[in-house]
Protein backbone atom coordinates (compact mmCIF):
# COMPACT_ATOMS: atom_id res chain seq x y z
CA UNK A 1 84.67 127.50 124.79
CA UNK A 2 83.90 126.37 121.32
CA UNK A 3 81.75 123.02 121.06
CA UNK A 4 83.49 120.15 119.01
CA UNK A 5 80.94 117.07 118.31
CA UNK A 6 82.70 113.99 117.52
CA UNK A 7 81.31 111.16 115.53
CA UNK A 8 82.66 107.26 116.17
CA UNK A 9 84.22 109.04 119.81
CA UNK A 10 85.06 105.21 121.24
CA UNK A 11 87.39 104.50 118.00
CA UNK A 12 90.85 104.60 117.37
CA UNK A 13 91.00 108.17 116.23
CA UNK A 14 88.22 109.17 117.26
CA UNK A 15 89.18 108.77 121.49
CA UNK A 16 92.62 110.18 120.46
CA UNK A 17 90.93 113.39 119.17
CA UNK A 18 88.64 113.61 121.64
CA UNK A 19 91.25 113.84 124.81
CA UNK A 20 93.27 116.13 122.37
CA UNK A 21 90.42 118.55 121.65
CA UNK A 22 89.81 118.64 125.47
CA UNK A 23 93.49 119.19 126.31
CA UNK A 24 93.70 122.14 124.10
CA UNK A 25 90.69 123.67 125.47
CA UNK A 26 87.73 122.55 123.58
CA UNK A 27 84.40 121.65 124.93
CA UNK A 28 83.86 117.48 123.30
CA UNK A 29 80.25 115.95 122.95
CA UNK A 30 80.98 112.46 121.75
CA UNK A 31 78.34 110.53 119.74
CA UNK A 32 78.41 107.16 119.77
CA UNK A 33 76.34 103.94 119.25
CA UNK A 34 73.93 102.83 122.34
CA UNK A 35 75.93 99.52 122.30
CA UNK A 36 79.29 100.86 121.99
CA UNK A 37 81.97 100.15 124.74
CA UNK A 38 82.76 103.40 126.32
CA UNK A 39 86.17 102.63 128.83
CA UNK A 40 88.58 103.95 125.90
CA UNK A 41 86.96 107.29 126.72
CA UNK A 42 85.27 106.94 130.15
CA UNK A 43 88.40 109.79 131.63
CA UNK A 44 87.63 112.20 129.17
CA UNK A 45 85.49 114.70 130.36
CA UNK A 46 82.92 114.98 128.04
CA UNK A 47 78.83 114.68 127.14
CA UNK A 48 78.14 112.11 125.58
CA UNK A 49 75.29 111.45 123.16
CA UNK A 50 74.40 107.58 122.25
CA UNK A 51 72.91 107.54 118.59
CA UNK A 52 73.21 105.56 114.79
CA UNK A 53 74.98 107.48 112.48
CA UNK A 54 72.90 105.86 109.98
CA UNK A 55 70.07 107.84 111.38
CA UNK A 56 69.43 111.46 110.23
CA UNK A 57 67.11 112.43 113.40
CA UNK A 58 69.44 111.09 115.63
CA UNK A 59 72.50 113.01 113.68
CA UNK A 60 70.61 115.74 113.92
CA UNK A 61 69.84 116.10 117.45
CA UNK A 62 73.74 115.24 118.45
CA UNK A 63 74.81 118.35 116.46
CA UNK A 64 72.49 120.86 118.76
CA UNK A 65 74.92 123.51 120.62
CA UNK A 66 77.99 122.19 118.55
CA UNK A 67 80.57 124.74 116.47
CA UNK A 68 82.45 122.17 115.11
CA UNK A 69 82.69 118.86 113.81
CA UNK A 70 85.00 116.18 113.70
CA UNK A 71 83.77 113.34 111.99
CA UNK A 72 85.65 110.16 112.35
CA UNK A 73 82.94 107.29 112.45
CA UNK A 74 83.31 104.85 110.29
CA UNK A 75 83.52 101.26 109.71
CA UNK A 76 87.08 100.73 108.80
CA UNK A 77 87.08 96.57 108.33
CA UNK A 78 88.76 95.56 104.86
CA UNK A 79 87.00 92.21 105.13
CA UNK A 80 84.15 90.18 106.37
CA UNK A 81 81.78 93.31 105.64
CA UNK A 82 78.81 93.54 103.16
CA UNK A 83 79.31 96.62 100.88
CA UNK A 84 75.56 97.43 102.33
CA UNK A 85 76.68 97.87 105.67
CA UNK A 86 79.66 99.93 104.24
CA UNK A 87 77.70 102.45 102.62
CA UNK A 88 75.42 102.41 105.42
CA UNK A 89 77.83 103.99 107.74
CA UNK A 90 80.70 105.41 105.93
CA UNK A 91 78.26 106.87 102.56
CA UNK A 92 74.47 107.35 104.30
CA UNK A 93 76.44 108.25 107.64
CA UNK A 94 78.40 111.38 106.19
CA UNK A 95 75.30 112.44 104.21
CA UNK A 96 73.38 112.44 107.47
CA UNK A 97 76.33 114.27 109.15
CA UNK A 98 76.36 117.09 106.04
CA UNK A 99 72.89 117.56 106.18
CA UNK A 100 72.86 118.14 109.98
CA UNK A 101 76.11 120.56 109.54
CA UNK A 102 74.10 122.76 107.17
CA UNK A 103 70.76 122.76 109.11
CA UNK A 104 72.98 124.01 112.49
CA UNK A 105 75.43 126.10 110.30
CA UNK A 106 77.97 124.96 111.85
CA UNK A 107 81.38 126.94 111.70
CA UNK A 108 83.61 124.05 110.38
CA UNK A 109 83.43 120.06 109.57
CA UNK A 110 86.48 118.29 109.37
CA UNK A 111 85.78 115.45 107.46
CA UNK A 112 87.97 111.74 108.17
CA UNK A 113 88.73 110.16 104.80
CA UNK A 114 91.41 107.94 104.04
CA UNK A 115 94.83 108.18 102.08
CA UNK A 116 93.54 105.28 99.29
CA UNK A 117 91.01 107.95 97.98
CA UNK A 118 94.05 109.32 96.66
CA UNK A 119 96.24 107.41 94.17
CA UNK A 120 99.18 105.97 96.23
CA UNK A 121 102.61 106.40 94.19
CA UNK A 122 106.01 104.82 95.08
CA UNK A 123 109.34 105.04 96.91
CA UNK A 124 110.99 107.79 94.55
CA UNK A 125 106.84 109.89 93.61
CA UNK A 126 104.84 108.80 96.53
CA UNK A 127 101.37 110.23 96.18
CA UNK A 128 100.19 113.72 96.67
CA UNK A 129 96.59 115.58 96.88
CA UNK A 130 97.38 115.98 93.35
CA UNK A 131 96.60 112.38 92.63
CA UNK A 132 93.35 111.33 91.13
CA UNK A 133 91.51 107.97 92.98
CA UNK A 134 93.38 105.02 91.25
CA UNK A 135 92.07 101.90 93.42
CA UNK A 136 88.73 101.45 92.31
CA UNK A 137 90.27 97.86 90.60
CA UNK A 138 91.12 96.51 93.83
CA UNK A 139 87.21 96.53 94.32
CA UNK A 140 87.46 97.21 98.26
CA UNK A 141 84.09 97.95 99.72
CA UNK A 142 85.55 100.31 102.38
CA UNK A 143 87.88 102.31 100.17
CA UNK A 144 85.40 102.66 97.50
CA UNK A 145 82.30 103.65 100.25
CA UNK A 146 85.15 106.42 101.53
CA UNK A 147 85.72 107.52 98.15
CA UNK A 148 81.88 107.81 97.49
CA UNK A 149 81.51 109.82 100.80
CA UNK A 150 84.71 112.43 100.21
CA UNK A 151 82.96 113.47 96.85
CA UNK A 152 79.88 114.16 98.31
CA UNK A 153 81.56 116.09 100.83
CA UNK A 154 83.14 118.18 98.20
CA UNK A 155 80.08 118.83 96.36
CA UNK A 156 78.41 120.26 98.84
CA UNK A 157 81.29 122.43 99.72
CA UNK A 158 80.69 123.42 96.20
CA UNK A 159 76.79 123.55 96.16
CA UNK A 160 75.82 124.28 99.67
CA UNK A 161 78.86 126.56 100.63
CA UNK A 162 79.61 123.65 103.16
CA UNK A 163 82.62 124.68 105.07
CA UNK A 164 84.50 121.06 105.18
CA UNK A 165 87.55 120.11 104.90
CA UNK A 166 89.10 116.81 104.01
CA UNK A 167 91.56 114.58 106.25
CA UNK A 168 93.54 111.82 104.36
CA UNK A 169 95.08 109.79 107.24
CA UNK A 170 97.53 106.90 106.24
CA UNK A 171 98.05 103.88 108.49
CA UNK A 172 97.95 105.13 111.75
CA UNK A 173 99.66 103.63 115.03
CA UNK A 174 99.24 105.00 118.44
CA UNK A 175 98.12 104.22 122.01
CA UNK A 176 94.16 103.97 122.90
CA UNK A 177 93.89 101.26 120.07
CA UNK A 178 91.22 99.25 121.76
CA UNK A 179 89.61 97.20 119.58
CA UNK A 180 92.36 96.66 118.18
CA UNK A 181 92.25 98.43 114.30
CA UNK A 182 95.46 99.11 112.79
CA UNK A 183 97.35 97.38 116.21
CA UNK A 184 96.59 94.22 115.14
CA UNK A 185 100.13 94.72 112.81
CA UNK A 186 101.98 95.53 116.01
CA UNK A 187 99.98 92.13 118.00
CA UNK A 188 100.41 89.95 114.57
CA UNK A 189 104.57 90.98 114.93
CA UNK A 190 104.10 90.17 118.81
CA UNK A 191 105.73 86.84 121.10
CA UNK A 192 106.56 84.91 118.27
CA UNK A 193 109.85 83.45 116.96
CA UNK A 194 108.87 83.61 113.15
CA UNK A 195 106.85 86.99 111.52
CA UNK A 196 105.63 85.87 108.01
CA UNK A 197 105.13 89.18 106.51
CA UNK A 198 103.75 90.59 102.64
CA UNK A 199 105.99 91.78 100.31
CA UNK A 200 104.53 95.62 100.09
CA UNK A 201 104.49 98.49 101.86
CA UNK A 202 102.95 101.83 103.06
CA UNK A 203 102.94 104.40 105.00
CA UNK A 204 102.72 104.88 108.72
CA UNK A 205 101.98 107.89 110.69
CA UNK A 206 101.46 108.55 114.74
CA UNK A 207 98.26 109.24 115.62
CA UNK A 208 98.63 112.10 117.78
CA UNK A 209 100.12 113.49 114.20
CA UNK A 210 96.59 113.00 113.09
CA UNK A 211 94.90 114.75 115.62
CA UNK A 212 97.18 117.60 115.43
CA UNK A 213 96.38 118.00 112.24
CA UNK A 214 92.88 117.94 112.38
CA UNK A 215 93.01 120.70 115.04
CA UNK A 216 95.04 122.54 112.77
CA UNK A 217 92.64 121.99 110.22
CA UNK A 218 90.23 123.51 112.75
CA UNK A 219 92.02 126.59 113.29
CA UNK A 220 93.44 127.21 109.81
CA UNK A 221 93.16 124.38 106.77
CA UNK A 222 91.50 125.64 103.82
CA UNK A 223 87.61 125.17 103.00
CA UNK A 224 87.09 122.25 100.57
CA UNK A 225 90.94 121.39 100.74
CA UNK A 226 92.39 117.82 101.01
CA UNK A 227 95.44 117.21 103.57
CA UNK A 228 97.26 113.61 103.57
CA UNK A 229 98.48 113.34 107.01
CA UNK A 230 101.10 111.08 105.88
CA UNK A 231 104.32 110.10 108.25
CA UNK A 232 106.84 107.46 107.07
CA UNK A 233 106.79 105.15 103.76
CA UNK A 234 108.25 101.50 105.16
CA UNK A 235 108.31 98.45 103.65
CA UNK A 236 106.39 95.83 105.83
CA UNK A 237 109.81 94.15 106.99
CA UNK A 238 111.09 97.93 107.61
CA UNK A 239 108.39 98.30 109.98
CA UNK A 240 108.44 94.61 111.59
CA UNK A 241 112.43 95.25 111.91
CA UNK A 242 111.44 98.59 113.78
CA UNK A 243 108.77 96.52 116.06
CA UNK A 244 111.81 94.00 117.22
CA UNK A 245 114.21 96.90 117.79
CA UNK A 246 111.18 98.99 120.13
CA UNK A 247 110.03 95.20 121.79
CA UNK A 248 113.46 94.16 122.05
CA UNK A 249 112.47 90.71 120.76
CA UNK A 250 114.01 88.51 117.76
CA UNK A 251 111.57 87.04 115.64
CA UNK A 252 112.79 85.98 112.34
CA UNK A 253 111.26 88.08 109.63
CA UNK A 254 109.85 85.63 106.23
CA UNK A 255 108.75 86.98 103.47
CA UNK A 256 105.43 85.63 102.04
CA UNK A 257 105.48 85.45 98.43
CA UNK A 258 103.41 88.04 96.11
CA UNK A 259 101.79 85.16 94.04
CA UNK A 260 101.31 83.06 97.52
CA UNK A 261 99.45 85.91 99.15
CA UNK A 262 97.19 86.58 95.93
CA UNK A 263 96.32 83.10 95.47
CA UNK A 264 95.38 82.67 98.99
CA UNK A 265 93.25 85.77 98.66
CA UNK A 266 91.62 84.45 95.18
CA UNK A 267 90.61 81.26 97.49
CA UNK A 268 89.15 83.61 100.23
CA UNK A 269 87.24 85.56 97.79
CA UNK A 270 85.73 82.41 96.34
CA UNK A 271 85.45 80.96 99.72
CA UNK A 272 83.50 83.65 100.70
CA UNK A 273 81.39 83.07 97.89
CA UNK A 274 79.77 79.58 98.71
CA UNK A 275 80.20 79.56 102.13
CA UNK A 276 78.37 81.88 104.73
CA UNK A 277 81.57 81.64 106.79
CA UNK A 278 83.40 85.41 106.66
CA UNK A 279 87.21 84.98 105.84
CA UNK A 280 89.75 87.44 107.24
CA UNK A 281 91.75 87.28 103.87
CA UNK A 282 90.15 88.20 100.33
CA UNK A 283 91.81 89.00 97.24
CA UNK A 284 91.21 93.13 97.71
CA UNK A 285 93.28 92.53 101.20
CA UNK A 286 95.96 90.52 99.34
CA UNK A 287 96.57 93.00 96.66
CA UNK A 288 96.40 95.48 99.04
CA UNK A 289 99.06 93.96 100.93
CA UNK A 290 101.50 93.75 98.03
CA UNK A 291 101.33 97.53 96.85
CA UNK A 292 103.92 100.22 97.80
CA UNK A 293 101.18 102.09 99.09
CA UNK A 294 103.13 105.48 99.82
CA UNK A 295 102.71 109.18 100.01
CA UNK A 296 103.71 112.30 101.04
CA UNK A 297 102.71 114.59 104.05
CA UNK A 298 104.51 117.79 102.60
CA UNK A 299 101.28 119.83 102.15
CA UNK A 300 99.99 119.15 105.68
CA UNK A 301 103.66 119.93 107.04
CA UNK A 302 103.70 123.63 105.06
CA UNK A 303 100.13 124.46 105.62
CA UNK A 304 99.35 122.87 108.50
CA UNK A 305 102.46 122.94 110.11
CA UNK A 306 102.52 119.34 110.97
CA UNK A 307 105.96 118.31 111.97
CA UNK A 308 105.76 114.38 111.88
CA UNK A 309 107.06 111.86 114.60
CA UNK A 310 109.71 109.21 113.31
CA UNK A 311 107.32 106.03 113.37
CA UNK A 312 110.16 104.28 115.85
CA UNK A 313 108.27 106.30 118.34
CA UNK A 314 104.50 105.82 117.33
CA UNK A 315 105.13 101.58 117.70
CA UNK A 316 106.85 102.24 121.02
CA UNK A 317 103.86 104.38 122.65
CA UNK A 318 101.48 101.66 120.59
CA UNK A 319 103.06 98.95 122.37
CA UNK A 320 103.53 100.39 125.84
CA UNK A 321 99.54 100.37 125.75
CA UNK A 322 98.99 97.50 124.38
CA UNK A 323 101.42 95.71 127.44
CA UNK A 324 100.32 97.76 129.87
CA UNK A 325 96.17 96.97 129.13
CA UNK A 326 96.87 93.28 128.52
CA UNK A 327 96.89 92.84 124.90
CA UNK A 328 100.54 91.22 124.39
């Protein structure tokens, strides 16, 4: 059996990928941190190697024995995170994790980005590979640190013959969500009788789509190729209207304002500012919140042979976990 290390194996796509990888046959060594909380994977039979990303040695000694790797650790927080401790992880973290791949020679790195290193488009053009990075204005320390770490991934696969290849996810919804990450939509839609929702959108994809794809990437993507794994572009009250239909609840959907939301977020930023006090809302979240953030997941369906799940579904396996491990 071919070896498949996993970095961040305890996060959201990360413990999805894992028990996928194992279900298709693979042999999974999980890396995670020493502190990390380990039930979201504990019935996934696995080895499982406790190190800091941050930490070249350590990096280094998780990839012995591995073909492949999968790496999916990042910090993924859009606020109340120094830019230090984003390029810590998400920039010195994939260096590390290059380095290591070229020391072992390892057969194949499929490296996690994210969709907003990719200029988003609309309802009628919704962004492709083919997009250049457009977001660097909304000065968000995550997607900037991701965008940072997909280039140097790419210039290695042109200097060092590194044979990566680059994962785009969009917003992804799915079971095994246990911190929560991108759940806490579904739980902020949850048990109550008025949703005040932004005025954007974006786009949602399952993600056992995700993993799919990055074991098709695996088998067949192309070295030093991007692929959007993208599923369905939804308004926000699209997607709140789809989480009353799957919960069979009736919250009243209100719209929050554009200039409401931006204001609020100028206050957080400047908030945040004086006060040594984190807020959960900053102006690069509100802005983010307002865009049409949508794209396409035509390349991954032709070359990859994705074939995407209607999103209905993804919020209904989403929330089934979330009920049935006492979240909502």
């Amino acid at each position: 059996m071919k070896k498949v290390l996993i970095t961040g194996a305890n996060g959201f796509l990360g413990s999805n990928v894992a028990r996928e990888l194992f279900r298709k046959g693979y042999e999974v060594k999980l890396m995670i941190r020493p502190s990390a909380d380990v039930s979201v994977i504990a019935d996934i039979p696995s080895e499982v190697f406790y190190g800091d990303i941050s930490e070249e040695a350590e990096v280094m000694k998780a990839m012995e024995g591995c073909n492949f790797v999968v790496h999916t650790a990042s910090v993924t927080e859009q606020w109340a995170v120094t830019f230090k401790e984003y390029e810590r992880v998400n920039v010195t973290g994939t260096k590390n994790v290059v380095k290591a791949c070229l020391a072992h020679q390892v057969e194949r790195l499929i490296h996690v980005s994210t969709a907003n290193t990719i200029g988003p488009g609309n309802e009628n053009k919704p962004g492709t590979e083919l997009n250049s990075f457009t977001l660097l204005n909304v000065n968000s320390g995550y997607i900037s640190s991701k965008y940072i770490a997909q280039q140097y991934v790419l210039e290695q696969v042109e200097k060092a013959k590194l044979p990566a290849i680059i994962i785009n996810p969009t917003f992804m919804i799915g079971p095994y969500d246990a911190k929560p990450s991108s759940g806490k939509l579904i739980l902020h839609g949850m048990n109550k009788r008025i949703v005040f929702y932004p005025p954007g959108g974006k786009n949602f994809v399952h993600i056992n789509d995700v993993c799919t794809g990055i074991i098709s990437a695996l088998e067949m993507g192309k070295i030093g190729d991007c692929y959007l794994m993208a599923g369905e572009n939804l308004t926000y009250k699209e997607f709140f209207s789809l989480l009353n239909k799957v919960s069979g609840q009736r919250s009243k959907l209100i719209r929050i304002p554009e200039f409401v939301l931006k204001i609020a977020g100028i206050i957080g930023t400047l908030s945040g500012i004086f006060s040594p006090v984190s807020r959960k809302l900053n102006y690069s979240s509100a802005y983010m919140l307002c865009l049409y953030n949508y794209y396409s997941g035509n390349k991954s369906e032709r070359e990859l042979l994705l074939k995407y799940t209607p999103i209905e579904n993804a919020i209904d396996n989403a929330l089934k976990w979330f009920r049935e491990n006492d979240y909502c």
